[in-house]
C-alpha atoms as a PDB file:
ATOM      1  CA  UNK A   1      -9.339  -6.779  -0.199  1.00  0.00           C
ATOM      2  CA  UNK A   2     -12.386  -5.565   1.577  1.00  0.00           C
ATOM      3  CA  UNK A   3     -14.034  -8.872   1.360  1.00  0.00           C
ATOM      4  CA  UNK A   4     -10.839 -10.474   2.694  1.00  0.00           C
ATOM      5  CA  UNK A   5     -10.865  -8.026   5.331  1.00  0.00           C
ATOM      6  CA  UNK A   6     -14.631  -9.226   6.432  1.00  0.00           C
ATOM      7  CA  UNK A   7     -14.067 -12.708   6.392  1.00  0.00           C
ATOM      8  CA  UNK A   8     -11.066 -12.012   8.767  1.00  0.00           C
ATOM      9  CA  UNK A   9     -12.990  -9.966  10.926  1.00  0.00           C
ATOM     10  CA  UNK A  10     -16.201 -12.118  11.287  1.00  0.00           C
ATOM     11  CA  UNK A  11     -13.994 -14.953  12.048  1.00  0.00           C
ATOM     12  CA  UNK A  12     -12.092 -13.143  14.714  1.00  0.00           C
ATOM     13  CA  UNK A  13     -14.288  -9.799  16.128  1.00  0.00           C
ATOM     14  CA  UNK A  14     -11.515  -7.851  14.735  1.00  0.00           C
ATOM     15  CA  UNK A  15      -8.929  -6.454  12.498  1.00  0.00           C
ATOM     16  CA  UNK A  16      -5.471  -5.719  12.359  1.00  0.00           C
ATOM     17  CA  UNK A  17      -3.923  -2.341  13.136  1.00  0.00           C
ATOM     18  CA  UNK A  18      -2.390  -2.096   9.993  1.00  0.00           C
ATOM     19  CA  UNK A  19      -5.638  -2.589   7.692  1.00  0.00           C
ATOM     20  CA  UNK A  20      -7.971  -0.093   6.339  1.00  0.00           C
ATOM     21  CA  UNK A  21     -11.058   0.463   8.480  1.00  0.00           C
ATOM     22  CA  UNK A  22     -14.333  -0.133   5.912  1.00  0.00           C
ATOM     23  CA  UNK A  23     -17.114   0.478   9.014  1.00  0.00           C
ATOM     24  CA  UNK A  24     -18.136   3.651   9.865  1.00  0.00           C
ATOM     25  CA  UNK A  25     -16.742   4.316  13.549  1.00  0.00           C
ATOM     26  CA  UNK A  26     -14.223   2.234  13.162  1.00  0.00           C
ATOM     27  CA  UNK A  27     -13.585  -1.598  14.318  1.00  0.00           C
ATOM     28  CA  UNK A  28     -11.607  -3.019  17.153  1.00  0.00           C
ATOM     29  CA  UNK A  29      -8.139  -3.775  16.230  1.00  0.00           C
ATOM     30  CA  UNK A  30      -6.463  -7.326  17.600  1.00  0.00           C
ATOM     31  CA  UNK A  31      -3.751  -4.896  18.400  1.00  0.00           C
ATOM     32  CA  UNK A  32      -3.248  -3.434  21.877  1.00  0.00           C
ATOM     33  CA  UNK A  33      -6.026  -6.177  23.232  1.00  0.00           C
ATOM     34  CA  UNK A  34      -5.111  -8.267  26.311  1.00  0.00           C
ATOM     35  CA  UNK A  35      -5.526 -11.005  23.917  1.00  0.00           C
ATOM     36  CA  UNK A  36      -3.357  -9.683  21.454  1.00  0.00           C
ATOM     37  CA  UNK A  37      -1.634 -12.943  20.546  1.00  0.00           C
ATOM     38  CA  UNK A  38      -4.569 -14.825  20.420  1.00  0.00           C
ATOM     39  CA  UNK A  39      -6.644 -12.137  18.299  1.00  0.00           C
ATOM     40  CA  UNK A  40      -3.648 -11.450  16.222  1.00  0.00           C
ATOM     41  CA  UNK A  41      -2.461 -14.654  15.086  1.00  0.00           C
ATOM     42  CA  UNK A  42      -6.487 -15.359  14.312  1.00  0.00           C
ATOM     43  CA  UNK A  43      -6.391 -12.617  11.964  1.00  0.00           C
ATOM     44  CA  UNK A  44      -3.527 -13.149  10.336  1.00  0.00           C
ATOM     45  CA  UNK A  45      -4.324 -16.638   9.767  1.00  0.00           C
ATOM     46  CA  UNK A  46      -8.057 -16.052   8.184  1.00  0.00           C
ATOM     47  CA  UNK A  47      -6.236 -13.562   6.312  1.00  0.00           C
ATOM     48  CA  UNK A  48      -4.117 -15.893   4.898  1.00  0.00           C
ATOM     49  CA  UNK A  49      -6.789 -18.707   4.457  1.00  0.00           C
ATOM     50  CA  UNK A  50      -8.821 -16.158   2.623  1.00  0.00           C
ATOM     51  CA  UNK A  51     -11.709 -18.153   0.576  1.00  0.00           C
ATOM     52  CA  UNK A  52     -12.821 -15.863  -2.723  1.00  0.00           C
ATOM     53  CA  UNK A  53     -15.106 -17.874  -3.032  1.00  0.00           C
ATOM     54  CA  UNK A  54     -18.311 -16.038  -1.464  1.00  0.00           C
ATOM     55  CA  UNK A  55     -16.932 -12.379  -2.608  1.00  0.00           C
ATOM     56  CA  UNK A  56     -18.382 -10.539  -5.568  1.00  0.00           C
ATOM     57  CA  UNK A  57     -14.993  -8.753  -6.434  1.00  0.00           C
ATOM     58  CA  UNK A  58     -14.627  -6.569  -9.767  1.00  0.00           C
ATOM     59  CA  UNK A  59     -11.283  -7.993 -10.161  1.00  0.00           C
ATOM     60  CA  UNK A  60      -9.052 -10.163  -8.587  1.00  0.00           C
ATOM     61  CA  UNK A  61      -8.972 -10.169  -5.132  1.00  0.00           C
ATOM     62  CA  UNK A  62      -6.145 -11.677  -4.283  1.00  0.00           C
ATOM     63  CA  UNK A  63      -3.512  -9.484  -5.551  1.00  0.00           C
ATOM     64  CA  UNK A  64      -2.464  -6.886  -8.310  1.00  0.00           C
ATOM     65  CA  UNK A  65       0.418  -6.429 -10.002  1.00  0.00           C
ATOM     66  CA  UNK A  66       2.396  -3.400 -11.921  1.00  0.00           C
ATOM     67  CA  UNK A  67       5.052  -2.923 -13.914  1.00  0.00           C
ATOM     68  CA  UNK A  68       8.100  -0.256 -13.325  1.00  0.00           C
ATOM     69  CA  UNK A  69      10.975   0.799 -14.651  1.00  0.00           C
ATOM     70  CA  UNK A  70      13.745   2.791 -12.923  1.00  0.00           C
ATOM     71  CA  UNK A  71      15.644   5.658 -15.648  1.00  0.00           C
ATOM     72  CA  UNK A  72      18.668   7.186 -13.800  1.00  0.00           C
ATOM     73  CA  UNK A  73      21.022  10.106 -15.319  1.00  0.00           C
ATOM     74  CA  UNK A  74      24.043  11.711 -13.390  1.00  0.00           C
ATOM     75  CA  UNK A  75      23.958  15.193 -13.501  1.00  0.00           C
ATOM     76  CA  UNK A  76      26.004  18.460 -12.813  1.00  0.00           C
ATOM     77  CA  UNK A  77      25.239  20.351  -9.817  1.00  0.00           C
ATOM     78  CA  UNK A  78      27.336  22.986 -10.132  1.00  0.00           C
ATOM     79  CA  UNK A  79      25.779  23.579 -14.061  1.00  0.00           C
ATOM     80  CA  UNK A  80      22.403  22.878 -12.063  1.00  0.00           C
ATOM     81  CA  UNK A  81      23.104  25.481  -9.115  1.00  0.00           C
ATOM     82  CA  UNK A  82      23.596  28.187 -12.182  1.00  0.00           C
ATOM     83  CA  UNK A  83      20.065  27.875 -14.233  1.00  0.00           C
ATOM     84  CA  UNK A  84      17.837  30.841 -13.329  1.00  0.00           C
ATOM     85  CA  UNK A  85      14.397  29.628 -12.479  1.00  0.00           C
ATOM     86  CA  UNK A  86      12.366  26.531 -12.013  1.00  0.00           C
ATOM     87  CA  UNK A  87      11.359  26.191 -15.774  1.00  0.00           C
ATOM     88  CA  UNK A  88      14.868  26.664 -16.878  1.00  0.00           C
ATOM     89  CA  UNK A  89      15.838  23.532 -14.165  1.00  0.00           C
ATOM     90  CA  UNK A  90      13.391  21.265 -15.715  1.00  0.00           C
ATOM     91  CA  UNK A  91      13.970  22.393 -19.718  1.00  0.00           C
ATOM     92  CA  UNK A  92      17.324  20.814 -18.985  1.00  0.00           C
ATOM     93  CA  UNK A  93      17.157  18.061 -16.963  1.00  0.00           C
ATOM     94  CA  UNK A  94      14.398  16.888 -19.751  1.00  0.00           C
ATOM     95  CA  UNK A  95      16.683  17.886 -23.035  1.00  0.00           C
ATOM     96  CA  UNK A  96      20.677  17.913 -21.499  1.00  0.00           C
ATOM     97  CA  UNK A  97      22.821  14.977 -23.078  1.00  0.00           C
ATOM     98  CA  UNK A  98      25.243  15.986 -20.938  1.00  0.00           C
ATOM     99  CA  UNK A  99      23.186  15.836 -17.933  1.00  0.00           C
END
């Protein structure tokens, strides 16, 4: 993404407000400029033309993607409001069938 980031900025003399900053003291942000529209929509559009092409990236730098999974159990809160401590809590959250 950094390289991405570069490109966007050397085309337009800066970067968007809601992108890391990778220079030391910072980098003007096409946000908040009196050419806001102008600088904005350049960014957004080299960031979206983005050529890989020159970058040296470890990986891909286009995108990354991760798996999930969502586990969901309905539980007792009065039994719940009862257990004594913390470790007690957890013990049967992790080992209640009848959670």
């Amino acid at each position: 993404m950094e390289c991405q980031l570069r490109q966007a900025y050397n085309a337009c003399g800066c970067i968007g407000w809601n992108y890391p900053q990778f220079e030391a003291g910072g980098m003007p942000l096409c946000f908040g400029t009196k050419t806001w529209s102008l600088s904005s929509k350049c960014f957004e559009e080299a960031m979206a033309n983005f050529d890989a092409g020159p970058c040296e990236c470890p990986r891909a730098c286009t995108g990354s993607s991760f798996s999930y999974s969502v586990t969901k159990k309905e539980f007792d809160l009065i039994k719940m409001c009862y257990l004594k401590n913390a470790t007690e809590l957890v013990s049967w959250l992790l080992n209640s069938s009848d959670v």
